[in-house]
Protein backbone atom coordinates (compact mmCIF):
# COMPACT_ATOMS: atom_id res chain seq x y z
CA UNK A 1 -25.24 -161.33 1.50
CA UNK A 2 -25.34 -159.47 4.66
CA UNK A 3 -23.96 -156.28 5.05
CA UNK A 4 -23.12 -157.19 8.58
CA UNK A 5 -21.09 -160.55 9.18
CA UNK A 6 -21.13 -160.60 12.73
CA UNK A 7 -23.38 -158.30 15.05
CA UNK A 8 -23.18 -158.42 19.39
CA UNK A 9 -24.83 -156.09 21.19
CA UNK A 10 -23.85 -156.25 25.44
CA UNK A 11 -22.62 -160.14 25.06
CA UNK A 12 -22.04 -161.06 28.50
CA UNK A 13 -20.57 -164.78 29.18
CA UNK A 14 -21.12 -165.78 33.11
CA UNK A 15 -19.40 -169.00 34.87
CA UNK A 16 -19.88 -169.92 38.32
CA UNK A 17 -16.61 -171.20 39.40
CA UNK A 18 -16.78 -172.49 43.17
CA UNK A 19 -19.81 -170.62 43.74
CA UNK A 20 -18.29 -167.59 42.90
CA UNK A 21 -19.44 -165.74 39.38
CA UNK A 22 -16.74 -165.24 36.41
CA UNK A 23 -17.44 -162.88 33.87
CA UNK A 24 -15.72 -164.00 31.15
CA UNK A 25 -16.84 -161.99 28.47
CA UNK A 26 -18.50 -158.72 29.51
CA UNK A 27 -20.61 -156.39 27.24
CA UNK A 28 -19.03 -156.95 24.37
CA UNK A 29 -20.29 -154.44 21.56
CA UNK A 30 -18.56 -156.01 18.26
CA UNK A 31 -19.27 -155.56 14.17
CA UNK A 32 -17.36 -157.20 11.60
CA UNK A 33 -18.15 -156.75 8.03
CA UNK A 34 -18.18 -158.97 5.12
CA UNK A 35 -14.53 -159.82 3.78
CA UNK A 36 -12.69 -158.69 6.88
CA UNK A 37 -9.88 -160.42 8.11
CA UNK A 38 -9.80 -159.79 11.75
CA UNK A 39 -7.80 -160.72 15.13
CA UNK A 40 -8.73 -161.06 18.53
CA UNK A 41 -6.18 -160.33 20.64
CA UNK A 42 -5.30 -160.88 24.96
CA UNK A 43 -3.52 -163.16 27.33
CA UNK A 44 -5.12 -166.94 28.53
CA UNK A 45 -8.66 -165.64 30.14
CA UNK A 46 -9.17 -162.87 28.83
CA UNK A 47 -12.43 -164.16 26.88
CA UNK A 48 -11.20 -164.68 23.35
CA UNK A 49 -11.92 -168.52 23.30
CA UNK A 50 -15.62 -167.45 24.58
CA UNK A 51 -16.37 -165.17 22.48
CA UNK A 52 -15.75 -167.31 19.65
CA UNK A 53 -17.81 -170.32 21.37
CA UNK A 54 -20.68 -168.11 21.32
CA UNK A 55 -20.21 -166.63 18.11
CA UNK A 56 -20.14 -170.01 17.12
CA UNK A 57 -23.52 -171.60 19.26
CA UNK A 58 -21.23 -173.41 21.15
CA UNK A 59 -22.17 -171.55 24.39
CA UNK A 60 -25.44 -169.64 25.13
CA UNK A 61 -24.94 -165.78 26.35
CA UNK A 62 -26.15 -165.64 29.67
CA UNK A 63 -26.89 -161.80 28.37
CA UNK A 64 -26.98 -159.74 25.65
CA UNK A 65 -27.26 -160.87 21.46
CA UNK A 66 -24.85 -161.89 18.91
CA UNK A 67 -25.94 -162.17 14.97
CA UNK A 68 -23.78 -164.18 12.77
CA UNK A 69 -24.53 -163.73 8.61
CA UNK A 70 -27.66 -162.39 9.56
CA UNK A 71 -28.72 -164.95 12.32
CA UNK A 72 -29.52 -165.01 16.03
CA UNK A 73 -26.82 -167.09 17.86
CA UNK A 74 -29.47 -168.16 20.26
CA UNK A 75 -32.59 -168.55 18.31
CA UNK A 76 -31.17 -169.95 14.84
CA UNK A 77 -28.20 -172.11 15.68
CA UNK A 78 -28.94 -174.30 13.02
CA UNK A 79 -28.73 -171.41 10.16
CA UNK A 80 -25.81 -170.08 11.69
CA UNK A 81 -23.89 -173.20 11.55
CA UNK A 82 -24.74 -173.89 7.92
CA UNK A 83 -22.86 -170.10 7.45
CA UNK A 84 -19.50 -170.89 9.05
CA UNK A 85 -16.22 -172.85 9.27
CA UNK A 86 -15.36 -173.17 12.92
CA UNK A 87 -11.36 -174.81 13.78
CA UNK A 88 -10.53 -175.00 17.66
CA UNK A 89 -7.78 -175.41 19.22
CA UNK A 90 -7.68 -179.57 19.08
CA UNK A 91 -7.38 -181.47 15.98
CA UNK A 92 -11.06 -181.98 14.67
CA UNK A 93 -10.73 -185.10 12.66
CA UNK A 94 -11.09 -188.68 14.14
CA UNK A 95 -7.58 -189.93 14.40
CA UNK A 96 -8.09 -193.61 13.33
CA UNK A 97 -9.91 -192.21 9.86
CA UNK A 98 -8.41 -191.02 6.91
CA UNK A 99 -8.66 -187.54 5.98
CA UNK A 100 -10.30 -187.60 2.41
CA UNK A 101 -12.78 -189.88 4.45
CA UNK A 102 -13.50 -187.23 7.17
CA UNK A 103 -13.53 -184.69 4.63
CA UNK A 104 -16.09 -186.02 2.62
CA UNK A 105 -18.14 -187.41 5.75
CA UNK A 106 -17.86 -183.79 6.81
CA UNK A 107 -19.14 -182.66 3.44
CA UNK A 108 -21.95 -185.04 4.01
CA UNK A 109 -22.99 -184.24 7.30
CA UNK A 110 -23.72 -180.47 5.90
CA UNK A 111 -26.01 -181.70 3.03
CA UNK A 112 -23.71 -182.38 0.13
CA UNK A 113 -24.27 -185.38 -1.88
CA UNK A 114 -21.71 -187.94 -1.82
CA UNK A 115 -20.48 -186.62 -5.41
CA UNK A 116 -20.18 -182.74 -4.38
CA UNK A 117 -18.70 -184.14 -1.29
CA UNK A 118 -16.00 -185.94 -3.09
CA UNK A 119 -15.21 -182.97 -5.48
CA UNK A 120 -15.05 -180.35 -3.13
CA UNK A 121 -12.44 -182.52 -0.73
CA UNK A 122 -10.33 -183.18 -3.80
CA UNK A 123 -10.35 -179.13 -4.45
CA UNK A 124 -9.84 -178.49 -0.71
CA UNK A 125 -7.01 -181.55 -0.55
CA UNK A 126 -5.29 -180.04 -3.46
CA UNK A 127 -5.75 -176.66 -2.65
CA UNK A 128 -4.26 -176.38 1.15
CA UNK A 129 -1.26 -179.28 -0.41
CA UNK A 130 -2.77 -182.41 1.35
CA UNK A 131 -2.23 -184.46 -1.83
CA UNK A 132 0.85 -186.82 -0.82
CA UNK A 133 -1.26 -187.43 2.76
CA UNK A 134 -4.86 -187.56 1.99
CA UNK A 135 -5.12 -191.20 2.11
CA UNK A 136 -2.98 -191.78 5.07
CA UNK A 137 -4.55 -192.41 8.96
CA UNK A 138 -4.91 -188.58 10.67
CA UNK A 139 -2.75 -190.35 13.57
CA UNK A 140 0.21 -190.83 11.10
CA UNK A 141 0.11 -186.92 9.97
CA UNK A 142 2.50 -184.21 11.04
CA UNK A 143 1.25 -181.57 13.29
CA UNK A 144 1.00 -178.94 10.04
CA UNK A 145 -0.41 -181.44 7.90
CA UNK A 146 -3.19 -182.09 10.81
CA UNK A 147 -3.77 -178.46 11.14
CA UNK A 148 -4.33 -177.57 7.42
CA UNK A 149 -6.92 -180.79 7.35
CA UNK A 150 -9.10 -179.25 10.43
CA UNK A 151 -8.77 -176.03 7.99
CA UNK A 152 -10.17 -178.26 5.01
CA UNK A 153 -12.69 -179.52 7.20
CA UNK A 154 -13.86 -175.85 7.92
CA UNK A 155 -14.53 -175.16 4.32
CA UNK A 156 -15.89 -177.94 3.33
CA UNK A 157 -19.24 -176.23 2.78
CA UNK A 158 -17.69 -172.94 1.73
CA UNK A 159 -18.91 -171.08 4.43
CA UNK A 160 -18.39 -167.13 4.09
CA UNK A 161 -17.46 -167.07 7.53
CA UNK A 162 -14.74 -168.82 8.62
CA UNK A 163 -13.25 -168.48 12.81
CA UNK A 164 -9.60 -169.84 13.77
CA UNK A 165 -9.12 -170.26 17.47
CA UNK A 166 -5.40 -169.92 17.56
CA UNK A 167 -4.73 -171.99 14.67
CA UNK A 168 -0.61 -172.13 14.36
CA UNK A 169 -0.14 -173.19 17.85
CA UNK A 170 2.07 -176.21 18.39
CA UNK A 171 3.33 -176.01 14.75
CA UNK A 172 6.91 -175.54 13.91
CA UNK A 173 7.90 -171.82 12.47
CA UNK A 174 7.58 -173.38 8.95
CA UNK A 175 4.45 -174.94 9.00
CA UNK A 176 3.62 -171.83 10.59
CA UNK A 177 4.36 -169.47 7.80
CA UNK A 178 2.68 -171.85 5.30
CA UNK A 179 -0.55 -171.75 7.34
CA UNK A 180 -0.07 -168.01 7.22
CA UNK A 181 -0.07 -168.11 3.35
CA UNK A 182 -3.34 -170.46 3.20
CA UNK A 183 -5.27 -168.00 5.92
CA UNK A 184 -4.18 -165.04 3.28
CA UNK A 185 -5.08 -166.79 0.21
CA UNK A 186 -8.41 -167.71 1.99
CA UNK A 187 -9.17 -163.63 2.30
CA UNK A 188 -7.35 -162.85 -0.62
CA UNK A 189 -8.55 -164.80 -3.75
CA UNK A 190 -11.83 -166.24 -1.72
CA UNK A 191 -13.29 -163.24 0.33
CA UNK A 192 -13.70 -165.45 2.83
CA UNK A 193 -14.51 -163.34 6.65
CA UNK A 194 -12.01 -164.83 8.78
CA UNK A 195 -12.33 -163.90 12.61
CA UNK A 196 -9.04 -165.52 14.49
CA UNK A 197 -7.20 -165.84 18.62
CA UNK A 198 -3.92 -165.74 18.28
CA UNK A 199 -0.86 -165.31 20.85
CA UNK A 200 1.57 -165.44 17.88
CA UNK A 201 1.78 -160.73 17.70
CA UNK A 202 4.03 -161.36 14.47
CA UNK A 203 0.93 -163.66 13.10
CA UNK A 204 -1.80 -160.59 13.74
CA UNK A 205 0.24 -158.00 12.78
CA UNK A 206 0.87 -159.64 9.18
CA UNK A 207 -2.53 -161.09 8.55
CA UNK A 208 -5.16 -159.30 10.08
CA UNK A 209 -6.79 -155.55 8.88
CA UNK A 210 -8.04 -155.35 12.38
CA UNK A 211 -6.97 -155.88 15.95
CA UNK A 212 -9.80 -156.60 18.44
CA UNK A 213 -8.28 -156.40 21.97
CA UNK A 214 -9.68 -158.58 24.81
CA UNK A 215 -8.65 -158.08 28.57
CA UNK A 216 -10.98 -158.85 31.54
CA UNK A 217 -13.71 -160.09 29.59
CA UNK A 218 -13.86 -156.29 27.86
CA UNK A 219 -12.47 -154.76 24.70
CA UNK A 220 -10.46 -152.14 25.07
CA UNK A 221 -9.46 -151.35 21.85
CA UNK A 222 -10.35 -152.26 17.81
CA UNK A 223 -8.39 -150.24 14.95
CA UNK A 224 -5.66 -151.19 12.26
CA UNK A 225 -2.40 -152.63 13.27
CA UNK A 226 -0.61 -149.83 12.16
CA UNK A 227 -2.96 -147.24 14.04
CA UNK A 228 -3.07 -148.99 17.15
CA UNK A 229 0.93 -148.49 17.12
CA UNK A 230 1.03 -145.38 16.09
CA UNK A 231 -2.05 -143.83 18.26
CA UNK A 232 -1.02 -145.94 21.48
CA UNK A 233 2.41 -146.19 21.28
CA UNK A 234 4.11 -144.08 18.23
CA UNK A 235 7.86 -144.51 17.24
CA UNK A 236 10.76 -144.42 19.58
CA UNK A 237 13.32 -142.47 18.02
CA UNK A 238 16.91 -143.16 20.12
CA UNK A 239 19.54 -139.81 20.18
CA UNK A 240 22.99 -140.21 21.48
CA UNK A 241 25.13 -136.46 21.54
CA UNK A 242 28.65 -136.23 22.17
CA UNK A 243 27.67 -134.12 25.59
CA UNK A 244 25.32 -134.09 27.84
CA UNK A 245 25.16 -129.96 26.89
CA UNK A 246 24.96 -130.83 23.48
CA UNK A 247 21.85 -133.23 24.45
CA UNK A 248 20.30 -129.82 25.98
CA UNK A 249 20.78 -127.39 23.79
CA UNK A 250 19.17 -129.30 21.28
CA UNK A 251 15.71 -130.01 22.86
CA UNK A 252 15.80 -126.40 24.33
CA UNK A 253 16.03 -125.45 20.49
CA UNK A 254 13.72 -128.03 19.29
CA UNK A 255 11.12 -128.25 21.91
CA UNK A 256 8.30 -126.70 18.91
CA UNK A 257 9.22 -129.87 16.87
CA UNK A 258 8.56 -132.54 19.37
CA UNK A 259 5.85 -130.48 21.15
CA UNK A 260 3.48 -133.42 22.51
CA UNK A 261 6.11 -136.14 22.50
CA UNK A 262 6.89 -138.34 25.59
CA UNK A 263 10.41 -137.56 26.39
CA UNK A 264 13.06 -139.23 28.23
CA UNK A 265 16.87 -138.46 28.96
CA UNK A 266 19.84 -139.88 30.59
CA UNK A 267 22.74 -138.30 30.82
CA UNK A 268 23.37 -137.34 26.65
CA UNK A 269 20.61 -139.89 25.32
CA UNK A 270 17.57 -139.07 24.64
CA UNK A 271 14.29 -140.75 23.71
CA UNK A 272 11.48 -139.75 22.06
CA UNK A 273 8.19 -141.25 21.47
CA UNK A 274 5.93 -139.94 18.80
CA UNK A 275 3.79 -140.87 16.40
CA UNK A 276 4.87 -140.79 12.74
CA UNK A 277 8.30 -141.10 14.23
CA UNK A 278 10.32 -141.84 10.94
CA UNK A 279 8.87 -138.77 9.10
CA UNK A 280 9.93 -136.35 11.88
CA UNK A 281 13.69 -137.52 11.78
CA UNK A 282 14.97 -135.59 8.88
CA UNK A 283 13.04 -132.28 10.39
CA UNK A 284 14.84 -133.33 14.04
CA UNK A 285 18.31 -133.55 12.46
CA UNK A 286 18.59 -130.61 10.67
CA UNK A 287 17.12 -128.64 13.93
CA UNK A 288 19.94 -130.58 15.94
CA UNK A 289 22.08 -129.37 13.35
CA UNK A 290 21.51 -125.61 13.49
CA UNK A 291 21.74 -125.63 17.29
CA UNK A 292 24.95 -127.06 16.73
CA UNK A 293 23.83 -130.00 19.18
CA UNK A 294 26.01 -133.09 17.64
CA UNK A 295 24.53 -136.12 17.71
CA UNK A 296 26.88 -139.39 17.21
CA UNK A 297 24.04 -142.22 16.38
CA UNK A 298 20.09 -142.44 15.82
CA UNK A 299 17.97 -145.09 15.83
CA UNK A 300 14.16 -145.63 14.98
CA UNK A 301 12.58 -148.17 16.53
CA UNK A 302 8.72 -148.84 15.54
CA UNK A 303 6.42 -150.06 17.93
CA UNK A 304 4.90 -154.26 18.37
CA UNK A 305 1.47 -154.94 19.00
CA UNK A 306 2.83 -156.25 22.46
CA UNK A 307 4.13 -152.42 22.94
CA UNK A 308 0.55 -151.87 22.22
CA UNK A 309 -0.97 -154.31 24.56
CA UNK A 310 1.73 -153.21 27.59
CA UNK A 311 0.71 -149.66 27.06
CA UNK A 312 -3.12 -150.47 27.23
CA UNK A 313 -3.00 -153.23 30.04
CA UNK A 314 0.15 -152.49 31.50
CA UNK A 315 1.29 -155.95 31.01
CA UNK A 316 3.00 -157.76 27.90
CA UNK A 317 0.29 -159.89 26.21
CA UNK A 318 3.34 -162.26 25.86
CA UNK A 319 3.52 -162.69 29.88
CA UNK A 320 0.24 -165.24 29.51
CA UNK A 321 -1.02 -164.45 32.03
CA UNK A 322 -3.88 -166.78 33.18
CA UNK A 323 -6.29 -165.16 35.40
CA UNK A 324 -9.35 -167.08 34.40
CA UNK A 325 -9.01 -170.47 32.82
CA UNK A 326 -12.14 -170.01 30.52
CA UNK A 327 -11.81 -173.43 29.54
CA UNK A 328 -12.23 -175.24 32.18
CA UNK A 329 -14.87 -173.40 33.48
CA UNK A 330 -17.47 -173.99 30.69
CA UNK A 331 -18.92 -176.93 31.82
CA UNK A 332 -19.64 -175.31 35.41
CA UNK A 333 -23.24 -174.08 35.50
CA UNK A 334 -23.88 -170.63 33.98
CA UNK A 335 -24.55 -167.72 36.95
C-alpha cells in the first residue's frame, strides 16, 4: 500500500466559457494519506466537483499532476480506476434494472467472476440494509435506498479509495443520518480513504478528520475541524453586567487575561472572541469578581465551520453562491 493516497502537485483545471478562460481549479497542492477521512469544502464553483473529476480521470488537467494510490491520473487511468469507488451526484444505477443485477454487473465489469460478483453484492446488500429492496426496479426505490445502492456500487471491488461528491443531497434528515453511519463504518471498521463535497457543515464537521477548503478554484485552508474553529474563529464568550461601569471596570482589570482577544462592547455587553474560549471562563469570572464588576448572564458560544468559511471568504459557505457553474462548463473545450 501506498504511503500516499492521493498526490497533486499545481493541478490547474481550465474551461473556456464564451471564449473567455475559467479557472476552475487553480494550483492545487493536495496530500491525503491512507485511512483519512477527508472533506472538501466551498460554495457551487468553487472547484470541488473538479477536483474530484480529475482525481477521478474523469477530466484531464490542463496543468499540473495528480497521483491516486500510487498512479498518474493522466498516464494510468486504467490502474487508477481499478483503485477507487467513485459516487456523483446522480443516481449511478440504470433505473429500469434491479439493483442486485447492477451490482453484480458492476462487479463484473471490474473483473470479478460471476460467483465473487454475486457474494460480494449479497455482503454489500446486507451490509448498507438493502435486503427488503434488492430485487425491486431502481425506479421503484426511495431516494435513501437509491443513494446507499450507488454507495454499494462504489465498493463493489473494495477499492481503498473511495470519493463521495455530495452524497446526502436530496435525502430526507433521516436517511441522512443513516448514510452518515454507513460513511463512518466505511472508515471505521474498513479503513477505507474516503475523500467527500459536501454543503451539509453539520455532515463535515461530524465525519471528516480534515477540512479541505475550496474558494476560487484555490485552497485556502486544510486542518482539523476543531482547529480550523479555534485558529480562525475561536469561542465567543457573551458578558452582560448590571452597568455599563461595571462592564468597564472589569476589562480595565482584566485586559492581561484576554490580551489578544477580539473585543466588542455595547453599552454593558461585551463580547469576546478567543480561542480556547470555554477554558478561559472560570479564570474571567473570578477576575470579574475581584474587580467587583457584576455580571448578570454568560454565554459560550463555539464556533461552525460556516463561522469558519465567513471569516476566511467573507461570505457564508451556506449563501451558495454560484460564481462559476463548473458543471456545465466541462464539455466546453479546455483553454
Amino acid at each position: 500500500m501506498t504511503t500516499t493516497m492521493i498526490h497533486t502537485s499545481d493541478l490547474t483545471r481550465n474551461f473556456v466559457v464564451k471564449k473567455k478562460t475559467v479557472e476552475a481549479v487553480r494550483g492545487l497542492n493536495l496530500e491525503v494519506r491512507p485511512g483519512e477521512l477527508v472533506a472538501l469544502l466551498g460554495p457551487n464553483g468553487a472547484g470541488k466537483s473538479t477536483t474530484l473529476r480529475m482525481l477521478t480521470t474523469l477530466l484531464s488537467p490542463t496543468s499540473g499532476t495528480a497521483s491516486v494510490a500510487g498512479f498518474d491520473v493522466a498516464r494510468d487511468q486504467r490502474e487508477v480506476r481499478k483503485r477507487i469507488g467513485y459516487i456523483g451526484q446522480g443516481n449511478g444505477a440504470g433505473h429500469s434494472q434491479r439493483g442486485r443485477d447492477e451490482l453484480i454487473s458492476q462487479g463484473r465489469s471490474y473483473g470479478l467472476d460471476r460467483a465473487a460478483a454475486r457474494r460480494r453484492a449479497n455482503e454489500l446488500i446486507e451490509s448498507l440494509g438493502l435486503e427488503a429492496v434488492a430485487d425491486r426496479i431502481v425506479s421503484s426505490l426511495s431516494g435513501g435506498q437509491r443513494r446507499r445502492l450507488d454507495i454499494a456500487m462504489g465498493l463493489i471491488h473494495t477499492p481503498p479509495l473511495l470519493f463521495l461528491d455530495e452524497p446526502s443531497t436530496g435525502l430526507d434528515p433521516q436517511n441522512r443520518v443513516n448514510l452518515q453511519e454507513h460513511i463512518r463504518r466505511l472508515h471505521d471498521e474498513h479503513g477505507t480513504t474516503i475523500v467527500l463535497t459536501t454543503h451539509y457543515l453539520e455532515e463535515a464537521d461530524q465525519l471528516a478528520e480534515r477540512i479541505v477548503v475550496i474558494d476560487h478554484g484555490l485552497l485556502i485552508a486544510d486542518d482539523s475541524p476543531e482547529r480550523l474553529k479555534s485558529e480562525h474563529v475561536g469561542d465567543r464568550i457573551a458578558l452582560a453586567f448590571d452597568t455599563e461601569a461595571s462592564a468597564t471596570r472589569g476589562v480595565e482589570r482584566c485586559v492581561n487575561l484576554i490580551a489578544g482577544a477580539r473585543i466588542e462592547r455595547q453599552g454593558a455587553e461585551l463580547t469576546i472572541r478567543v480561542p480556547e474560549g470555554t477554558h478561559l471562563v472560570p479564570k474571567l469570572l473570578r477576575c470579574l469578581d475581584e474587580a467587583d464588576a457584576t455580571v448578570i448572564s454568560v454565554e459560550v458560544k463555539r464556533p461552525t465551520l460556516d463561522d469558519v468559511f465567513l471569516e476566511l471568504t467573507g461570505r457564508s459557505l451556506r449563501e451558495g453562491t454560484v460564481t462559476t457553474d463548473t458543471t456545465s462548463t466541462e464539455q466546453e473545450v479546455v483553454a
